[in-house]
Structure formats: structure tokens, C-alpha cells
Protein backbone atom coordinates (compact mmCIF):
# COMPACT_ATOMS: atom_id res chain seq x y z
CA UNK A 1 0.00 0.00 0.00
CA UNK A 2 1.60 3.41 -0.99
CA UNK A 3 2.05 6.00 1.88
CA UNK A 4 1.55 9.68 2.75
CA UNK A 5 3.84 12.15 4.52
CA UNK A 6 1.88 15.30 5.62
CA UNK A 7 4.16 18.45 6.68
CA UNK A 8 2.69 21.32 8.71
CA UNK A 9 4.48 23.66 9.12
CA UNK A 10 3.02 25.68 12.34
CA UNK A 11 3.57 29.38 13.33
CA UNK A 12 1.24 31.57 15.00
CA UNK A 13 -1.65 29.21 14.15
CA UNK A 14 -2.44 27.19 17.15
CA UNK A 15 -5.62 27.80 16.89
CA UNK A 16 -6.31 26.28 13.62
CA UNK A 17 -3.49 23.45 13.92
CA UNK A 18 -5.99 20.52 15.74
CA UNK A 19 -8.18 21.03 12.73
CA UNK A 20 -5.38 20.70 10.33
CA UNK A 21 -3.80 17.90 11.89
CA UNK A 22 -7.07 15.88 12.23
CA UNK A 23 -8.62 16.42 8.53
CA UNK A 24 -5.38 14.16 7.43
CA UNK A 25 -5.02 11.79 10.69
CA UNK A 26 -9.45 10.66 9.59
CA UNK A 27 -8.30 10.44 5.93
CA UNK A 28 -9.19 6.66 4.27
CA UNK A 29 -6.58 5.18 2.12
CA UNK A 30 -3.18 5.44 2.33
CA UNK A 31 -0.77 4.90 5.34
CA UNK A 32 0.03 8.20 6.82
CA UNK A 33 2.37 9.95 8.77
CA UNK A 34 2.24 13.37 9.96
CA UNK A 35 4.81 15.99 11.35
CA UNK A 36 3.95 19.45 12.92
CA UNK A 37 6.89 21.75 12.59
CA UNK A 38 6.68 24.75 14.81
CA UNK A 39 8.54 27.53 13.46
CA UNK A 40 8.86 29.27 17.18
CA UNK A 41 5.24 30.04 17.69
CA UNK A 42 4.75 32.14 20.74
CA UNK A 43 0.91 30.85 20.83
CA UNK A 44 -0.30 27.94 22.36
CA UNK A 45 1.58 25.36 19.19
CA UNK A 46 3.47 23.62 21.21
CA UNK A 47 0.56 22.64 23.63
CA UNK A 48 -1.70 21.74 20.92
CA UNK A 49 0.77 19.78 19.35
CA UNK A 50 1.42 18.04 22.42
CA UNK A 51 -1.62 16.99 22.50
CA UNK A 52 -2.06 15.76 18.92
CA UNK A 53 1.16 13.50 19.49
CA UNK A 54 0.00 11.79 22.69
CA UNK A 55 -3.44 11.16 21.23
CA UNK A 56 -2.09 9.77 17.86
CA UNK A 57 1.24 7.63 17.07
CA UNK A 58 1.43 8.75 13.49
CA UNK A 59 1.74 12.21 15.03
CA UNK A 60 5.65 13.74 15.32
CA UNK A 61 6.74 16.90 16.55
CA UNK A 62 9.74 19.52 16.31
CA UNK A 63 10.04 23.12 17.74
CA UNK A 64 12.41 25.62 16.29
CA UNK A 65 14.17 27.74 19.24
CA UNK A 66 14.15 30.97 16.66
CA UNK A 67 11.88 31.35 13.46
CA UNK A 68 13.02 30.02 10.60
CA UNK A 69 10.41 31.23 8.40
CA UNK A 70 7.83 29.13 5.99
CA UNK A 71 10.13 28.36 3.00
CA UNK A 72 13.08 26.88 5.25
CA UNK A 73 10.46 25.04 7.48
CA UNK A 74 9.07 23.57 4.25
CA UNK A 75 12.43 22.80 2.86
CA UNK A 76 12.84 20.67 6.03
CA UNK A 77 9.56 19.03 5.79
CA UNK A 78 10.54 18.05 2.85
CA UNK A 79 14.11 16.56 4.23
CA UNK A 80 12.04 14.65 6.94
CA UNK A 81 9.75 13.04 4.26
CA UNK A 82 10.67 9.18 3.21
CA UNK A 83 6.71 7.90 1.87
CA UNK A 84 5.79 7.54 -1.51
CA UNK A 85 4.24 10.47 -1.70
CA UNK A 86 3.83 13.99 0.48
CA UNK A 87 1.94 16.71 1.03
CA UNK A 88 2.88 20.53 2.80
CA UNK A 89 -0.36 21.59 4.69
CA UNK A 90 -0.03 24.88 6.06
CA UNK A 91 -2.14 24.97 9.69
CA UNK A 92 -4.29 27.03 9.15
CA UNK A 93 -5.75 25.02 6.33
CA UNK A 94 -7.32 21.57 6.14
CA UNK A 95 -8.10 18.55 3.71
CA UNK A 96 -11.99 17.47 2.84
CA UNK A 97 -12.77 13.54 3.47
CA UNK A 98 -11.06 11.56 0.15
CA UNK A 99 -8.52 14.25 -0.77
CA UNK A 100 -5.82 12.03 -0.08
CA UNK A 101 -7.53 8.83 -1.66
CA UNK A 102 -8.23 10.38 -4.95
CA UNK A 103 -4.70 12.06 -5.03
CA UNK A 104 -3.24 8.32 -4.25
CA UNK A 105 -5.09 6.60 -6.45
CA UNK A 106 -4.51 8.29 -9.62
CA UNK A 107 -0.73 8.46 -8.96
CA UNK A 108 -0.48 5.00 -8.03
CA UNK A 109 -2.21 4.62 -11.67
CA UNK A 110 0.20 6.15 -13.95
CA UNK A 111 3.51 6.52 -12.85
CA UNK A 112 4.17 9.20 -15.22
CA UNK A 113 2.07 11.63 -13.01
CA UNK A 114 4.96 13.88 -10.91
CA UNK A 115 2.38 15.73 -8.98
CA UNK A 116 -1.70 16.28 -8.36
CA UNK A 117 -3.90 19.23 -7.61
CA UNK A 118 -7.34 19.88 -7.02
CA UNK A 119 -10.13 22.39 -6.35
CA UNK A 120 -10.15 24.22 -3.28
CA UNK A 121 -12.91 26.00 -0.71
CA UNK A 122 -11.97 29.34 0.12
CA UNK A 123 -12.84 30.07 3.59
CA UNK A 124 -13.00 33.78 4.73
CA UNK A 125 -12.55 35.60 7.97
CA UNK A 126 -15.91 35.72 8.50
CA UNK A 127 -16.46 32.37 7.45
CA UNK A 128 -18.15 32.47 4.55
CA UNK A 129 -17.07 30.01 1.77
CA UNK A 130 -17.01 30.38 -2.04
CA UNK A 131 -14.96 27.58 -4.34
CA UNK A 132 -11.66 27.55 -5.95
CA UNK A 133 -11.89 26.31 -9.29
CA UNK A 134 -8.56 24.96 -10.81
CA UNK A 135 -10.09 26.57 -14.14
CA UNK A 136 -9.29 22.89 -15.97
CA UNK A 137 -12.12 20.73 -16.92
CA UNK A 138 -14.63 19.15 -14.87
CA UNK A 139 -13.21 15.70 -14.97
CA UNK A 140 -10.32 14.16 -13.40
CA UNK A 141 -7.53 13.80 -16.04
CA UNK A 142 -4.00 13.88 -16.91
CA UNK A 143 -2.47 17.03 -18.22
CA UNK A 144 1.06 17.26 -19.78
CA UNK A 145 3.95 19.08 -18.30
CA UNK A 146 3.75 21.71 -21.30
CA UNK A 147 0.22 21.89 -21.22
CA UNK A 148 -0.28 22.35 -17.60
CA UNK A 149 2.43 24.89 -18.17
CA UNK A 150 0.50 26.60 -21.23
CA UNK A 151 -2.99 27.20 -18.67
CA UNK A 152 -1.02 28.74 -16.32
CA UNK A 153 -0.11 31.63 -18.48
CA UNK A 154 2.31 32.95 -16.25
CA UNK A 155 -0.09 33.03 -12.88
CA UNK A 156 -0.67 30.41 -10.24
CA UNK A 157 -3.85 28.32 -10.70
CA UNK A 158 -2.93 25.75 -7.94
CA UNK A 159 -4.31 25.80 -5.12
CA UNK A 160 -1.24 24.88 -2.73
CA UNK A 161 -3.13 22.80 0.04
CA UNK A 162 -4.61 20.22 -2.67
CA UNK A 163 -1.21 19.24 -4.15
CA UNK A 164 0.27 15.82 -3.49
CA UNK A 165 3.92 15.21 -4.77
CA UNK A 166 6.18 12.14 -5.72
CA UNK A 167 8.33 12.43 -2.58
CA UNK A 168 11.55 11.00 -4.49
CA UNK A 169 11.33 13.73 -7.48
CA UNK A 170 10.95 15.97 -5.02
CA UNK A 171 13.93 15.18 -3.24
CA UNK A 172 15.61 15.27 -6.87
CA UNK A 173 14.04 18.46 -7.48
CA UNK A 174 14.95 20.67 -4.18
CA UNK A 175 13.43 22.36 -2.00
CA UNK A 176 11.71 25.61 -1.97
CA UNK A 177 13.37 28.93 -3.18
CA UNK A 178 14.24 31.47 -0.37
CA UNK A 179 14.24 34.26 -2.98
CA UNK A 180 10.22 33.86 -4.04
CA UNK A 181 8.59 34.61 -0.96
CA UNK A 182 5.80 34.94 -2.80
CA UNK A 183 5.91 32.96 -5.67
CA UNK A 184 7.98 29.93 -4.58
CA UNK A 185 4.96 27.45 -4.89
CA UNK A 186 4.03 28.66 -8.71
CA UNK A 187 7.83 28.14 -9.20
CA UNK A 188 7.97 24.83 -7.53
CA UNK A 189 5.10 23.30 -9.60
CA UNK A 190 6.43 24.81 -13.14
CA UNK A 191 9.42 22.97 -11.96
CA UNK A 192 7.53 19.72 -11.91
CA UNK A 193 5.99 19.99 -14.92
CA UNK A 194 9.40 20.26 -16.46
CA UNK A 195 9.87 16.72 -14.84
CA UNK A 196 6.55 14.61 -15.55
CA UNK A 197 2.43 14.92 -16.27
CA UNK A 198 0.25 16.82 -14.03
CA UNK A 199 -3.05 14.92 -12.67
CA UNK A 200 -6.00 17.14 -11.93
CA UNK A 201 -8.59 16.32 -9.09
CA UNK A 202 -12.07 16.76 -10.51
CA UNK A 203 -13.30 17.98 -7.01
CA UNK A 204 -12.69 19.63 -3.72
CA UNK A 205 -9.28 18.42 -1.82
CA UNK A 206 -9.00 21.23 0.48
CA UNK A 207 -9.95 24.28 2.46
CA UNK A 208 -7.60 27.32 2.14
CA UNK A 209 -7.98 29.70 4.72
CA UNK A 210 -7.87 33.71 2.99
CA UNK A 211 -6.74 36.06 5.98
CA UNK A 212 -4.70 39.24 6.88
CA UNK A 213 -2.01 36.57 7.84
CA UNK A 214 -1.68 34.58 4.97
CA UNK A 215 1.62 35.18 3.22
CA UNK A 216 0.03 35.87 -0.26
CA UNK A 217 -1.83 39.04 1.19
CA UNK A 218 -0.17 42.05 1.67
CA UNK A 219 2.10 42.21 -2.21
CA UNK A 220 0.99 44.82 -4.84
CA UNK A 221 0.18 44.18 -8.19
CA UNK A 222 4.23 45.24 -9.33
CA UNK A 223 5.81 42.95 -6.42
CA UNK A 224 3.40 40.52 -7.90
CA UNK A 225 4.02 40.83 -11.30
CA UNK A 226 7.88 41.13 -10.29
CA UNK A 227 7.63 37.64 -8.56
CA UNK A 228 5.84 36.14 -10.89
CA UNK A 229 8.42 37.40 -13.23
CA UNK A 230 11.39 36.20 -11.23
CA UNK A 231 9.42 32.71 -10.49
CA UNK A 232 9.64 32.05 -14.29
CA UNK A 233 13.14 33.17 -14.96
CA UNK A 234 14.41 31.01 -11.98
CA UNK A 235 12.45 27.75 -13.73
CA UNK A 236 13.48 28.46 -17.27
CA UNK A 237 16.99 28.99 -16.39
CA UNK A 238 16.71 26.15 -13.38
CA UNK A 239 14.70 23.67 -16.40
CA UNK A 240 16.32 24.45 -19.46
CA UNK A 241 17.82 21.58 -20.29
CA UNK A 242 14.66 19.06 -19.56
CA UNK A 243 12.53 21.99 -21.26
CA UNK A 244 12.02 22.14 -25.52
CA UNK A 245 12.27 25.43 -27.09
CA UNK A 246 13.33 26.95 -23.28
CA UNK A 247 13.58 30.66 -26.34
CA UNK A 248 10.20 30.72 -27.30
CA UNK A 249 8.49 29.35 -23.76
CA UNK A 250 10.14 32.59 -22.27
CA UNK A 251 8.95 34.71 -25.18
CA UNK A 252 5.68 33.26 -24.81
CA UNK A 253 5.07 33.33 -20.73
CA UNK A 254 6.69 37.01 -20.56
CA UNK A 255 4.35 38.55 -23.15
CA UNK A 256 1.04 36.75 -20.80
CA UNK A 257 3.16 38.64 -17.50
CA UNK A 258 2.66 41.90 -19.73
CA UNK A 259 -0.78 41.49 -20.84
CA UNK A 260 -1.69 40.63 -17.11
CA UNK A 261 -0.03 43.95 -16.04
CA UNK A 262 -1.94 45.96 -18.37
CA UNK A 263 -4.92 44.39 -16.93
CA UNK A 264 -3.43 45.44 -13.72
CA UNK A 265 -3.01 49.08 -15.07
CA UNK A 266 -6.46 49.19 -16.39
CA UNK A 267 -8.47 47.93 -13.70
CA UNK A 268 -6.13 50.69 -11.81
CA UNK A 269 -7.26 53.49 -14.22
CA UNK A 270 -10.79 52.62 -13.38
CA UNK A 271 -10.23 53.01 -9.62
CA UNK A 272 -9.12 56.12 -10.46
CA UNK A 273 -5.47 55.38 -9.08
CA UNK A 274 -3.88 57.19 -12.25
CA UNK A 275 -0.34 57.00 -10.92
CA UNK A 276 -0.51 52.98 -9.99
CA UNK A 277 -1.55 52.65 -13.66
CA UNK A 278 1.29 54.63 -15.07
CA UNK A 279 3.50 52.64 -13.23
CA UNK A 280 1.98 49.18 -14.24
CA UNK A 281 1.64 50.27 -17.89
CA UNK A 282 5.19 50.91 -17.81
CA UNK A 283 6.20 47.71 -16.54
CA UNK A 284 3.94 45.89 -19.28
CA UNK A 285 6.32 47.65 -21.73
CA UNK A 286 9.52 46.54 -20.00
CA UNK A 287 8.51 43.03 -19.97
CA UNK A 288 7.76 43.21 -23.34
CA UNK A 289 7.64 46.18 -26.04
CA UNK A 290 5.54 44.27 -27.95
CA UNK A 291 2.49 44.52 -25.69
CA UNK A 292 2.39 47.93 -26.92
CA UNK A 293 0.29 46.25 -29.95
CA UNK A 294 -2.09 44.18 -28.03
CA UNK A 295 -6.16 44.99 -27.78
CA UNK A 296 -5.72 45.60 -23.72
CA UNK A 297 -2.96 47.87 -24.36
CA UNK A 298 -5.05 49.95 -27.00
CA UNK A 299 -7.89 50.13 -24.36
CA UNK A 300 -6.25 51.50 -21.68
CA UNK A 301 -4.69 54.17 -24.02
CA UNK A 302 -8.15 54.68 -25.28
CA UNK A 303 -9.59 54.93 -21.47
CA UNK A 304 -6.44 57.61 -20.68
CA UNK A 305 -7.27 59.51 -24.38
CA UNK A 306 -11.01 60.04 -23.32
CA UNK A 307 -10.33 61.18 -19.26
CA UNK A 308 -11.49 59.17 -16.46
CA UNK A 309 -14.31 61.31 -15.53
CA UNK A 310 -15.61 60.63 -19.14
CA UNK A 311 -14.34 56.52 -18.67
CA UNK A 312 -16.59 56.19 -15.35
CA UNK A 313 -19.83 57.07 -17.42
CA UNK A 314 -19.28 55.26 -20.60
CA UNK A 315 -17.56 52.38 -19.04
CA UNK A 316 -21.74 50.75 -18.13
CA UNK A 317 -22.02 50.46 -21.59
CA UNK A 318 -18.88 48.79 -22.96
CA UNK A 319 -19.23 46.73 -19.83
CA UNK A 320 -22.45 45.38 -21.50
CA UNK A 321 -21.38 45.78 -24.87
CA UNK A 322 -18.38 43.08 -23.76
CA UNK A 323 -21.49 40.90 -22.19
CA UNK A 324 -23.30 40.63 -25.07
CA UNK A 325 -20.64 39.69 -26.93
CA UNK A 326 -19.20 36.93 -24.54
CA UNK A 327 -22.47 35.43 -24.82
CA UNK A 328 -22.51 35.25 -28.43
């Protein structure tokens, strides 16, 4: 029977961390193991976790004297890890009943598979829950590394708590980069995709927690953009020689980081933040000049030509226009 190793990594979120640790410890399937890494919490952590170890023998435990921080904490997770497969579960989130199953299953099923996703349930602060779609079909099914890639288009669409990995090409891949704060996870999956086929989970795997905390709040559209940016450079240059045509995938994946920051600039202009949208317009260009040509870019320019004054009261009626023509 193929086995499990859960990391969560722990700081500040003893109050979400029995939750955690229990949605994987009632999972059917697979053997599991479990270990809570807490990164010098100065909560009640180490209590909780205590508790979860006496009441469970799958349960292990480690507490950093100083913090660490999330991406060296992972990176040791990942050290500790020795099952087939394994699965970084921050604490404040928590798997649905069958994630782990499903995830299993298909791997143990095609070999070619180097890691799985699924969809996810955001849950809010004030607890209200809406879905995270992975934005790929409504079936489970196998994806290529250059086509899972291709519907990225430069962005995220993983939702981190659903992803299960081969622990062995993860060993062979490394661990986490501490230069991506923000963007190490996108930059981790590209780099599996370099390295095998992508499954997709036709369902809900896990619940992500969005709060003040989380580490992806808190980053402006540029720092985003600029991660994002530095997330692909570190994979092409990291993947170049498993990747084909490493030239054109760069050509290709920068030009979708410019179009997404016009879209950043535009939906700036129509805040009325005129100076953010400068700024973002500007950074579309030095990504790539030839953005300058796209049907975004001769919006916004079109939106700045007429005034924003005169964008706010014609912008109902394009907004309809574009409505009417998405449905047809």
C-alpha cells in the first residue's frame, strides 16, 4: 500500500493546527504519517501539538528555538519526508474527506504523473465560503507538463493545500526557493511539470484559509508581477535543459506577465489610481515592447485619451457591450 507524509508547518496558528492535523489523521486510504513543525510560535503550538502526538502515534513533533520562516520550514519538511508520496499543509488550512484517496489513487495509476492538484474552498474571515476552481475541466484527467504549463499563463492556478507530490522527485528536485517569498509554490510546480504529467482532481481536496495573515496578502500588483516574473526566470533557467524550445516558452510566458499587467493598469485606471496605472503600464512595456500592440494595451490608451471622468460614465455600456458579446 503506498504512503503519505503530511508536513505542517506551524507558526502563530495554534488555533487552527488541531483542525489541520485531524482532517489528514481521519483520511481513508493510504498509510500516513504526519509531522507538525513549529517555526517558534509564541501561541499555544506547542501545547496543541502536544496533544495531537499523545493522542495519535502517526503524530511527530519539532520546535524551532528561533523562526526560521515558511520556505526553510518547508524545505525541512521536505528533508524529513521518506513515503511515496507527500503533502505541505499549512495549519491554518485543512483537507476534505477523500482528498488524499483520490490524489493516491490516480498516482499510483500512472507513474508518469509527478504531482496532483485539485479544487479548493476558500474560507474567509468571516467564514463564509465560495470555491476555488482549478479553471481545468470538470473531470479528473492527466495534463502534460507543457500543457499544464501553457494554462497557467504565467499566474498560479494551484491551489497549494490540494497538491500531493512524488516524494523522491521531489527530493531530486529541491526544495523551496528562499528568494520567491511569494511565488515559490508557482515556481515549484512549473518545476515539476518540467519533470513529468500533471493529474488534476475533478473535485474539492481542500480548504484554504484567505486572511490578513496569509503570506500571499499584503504584495501589490508590481511585487506581484515582479515575482511572478522572477518565479519564471528562476524555472526556465533552473529547467532548461529538460525543457524544448526553453527561447520561445520565455517569449511566450513574458508577453502573458505583460498582458496581465496591463490588466493590472487598467483595472487601476478605473479606480481612479492614475499614478498605480502609469507605473503598471510601464512595466507591461519593459517586460515586453511588444504589448504595446495588443487589444488591452489599445484600451487602456483609449480609457487615458477620453479622461477618467468621461471613462466612469461610458464604461456601463462597454461593460455590456463586452457581455453581449461573450455570450454570443
Amino acid at each position: 500500500m503506498s504512503c503519505v507524509d503530511v508536513v505542517v508547518p506551524c507558526y502563530r496558528y495554534g488555533h487552527f493546527l488541531r483542525e489541520c492535523v485531524e482532517s489528514a489523521l481521519i483520511q481513508s486510504g493510504p498509510a500516513l504519517r504526519v509531522l507538525i513543525i513549529d517555526d517558534a510560535s509564541p501561541d499555544n503550538t506547542a501545547e496543541i501539538a502536544e496533544e495531537l502526538v499523545c493522542s495519535d502515534s502517526r503524530v511527530d513533533y519539532r520546535r524551532h528555538t528561533s523562526n526560521q520562516g515558511l520556505i526553510a520550514t518547508a524545505n525541512e519538511g521536505i528533508a524529513w519526508a521518506r513515503a511515496d508520496y507527500m503533502l505541505l499543509l499549512s495549519a491554518d488550512d485543512y483537507l476534505l474527506p477523500g482528498a488524499l484517496s483520490r490524489s493516491v489513487d490516480l498516482m499510483d495509476n500512472h507513474p508518469s504523473v509527478a504531482f496532483v492538484f485539485g479544487s479548493a474552498v476558500v474560507l474567509d474571515q468571516r467564514g463564509e465560503r465560495s470555491a476555488l476552481r482549478t479553471g481545468v475541466g470538470v473531470e479528473t484527467h492527466i495534463l502534460s507538463g507543457l500543457d499544464f504549463i501553457a494554462l497557467n499563463r504565467a499566474k498560479n492556478i494551484v491551489p497549494s493545500p490540494t497538491v500531493v507530490v512524488r516524494t523522491g522527485l521531489q527530493k531530486k528536485l529541491g526544495g523551496y526557493l528562499a528568494d520567491l517569498p511569494h511565488t515559490s509554490d508557482m515556481e515549484m510546480w512549473l518545476r515539476f511539470a518540467a519533470h513529468g504529467d500533471v493529474g488534476v482532481i475533478a473535485a474539492e481536496q481542500a480548504v484554504y484559509r484567505w486572511h490578513s495573515a496569509n503570506m500571499s496578502s499584503g504584495y501589490s500588483p508590481e511585487e506581484d508581477l515582479l515575482q511572478r516574473k522572477a518565479a519564471i526566470e528562476h524555472f526556465l533557467s533552473g529547467c532548461a535543459a529538460v525543457l524544448k524550445n526553453v527561447d520561445d516558452l520565455r517569449t511566450w510566458l513574458t508577453r502573458q506577465l505583460a498582458l496581465d499587467a496591463i490588466s493590472c493598469a487598467s483595472a487601476a485606471f478605473n479606480k481612479g489610481e492614475l499614478e498605480r496605472s502609469a507605473r503598471l503600464s510601464k512595466l507591461a512595456l519593459d517586460f515586453d515592447p511588444g504589448v504595446q500592440r495588443s487589444s488591452r494595451r489599445w484600451l487602456l490608451a483609449c480609457k487615458r485619451s477620453i479622461g477618467p471622468r468621461a471613462w466612469q460614465r461610458l464604461r456601463p455600456v462597454v461593460d455590456r457591450f463586452r457581455s453581449i458579446s461573450r455570450k454570443h
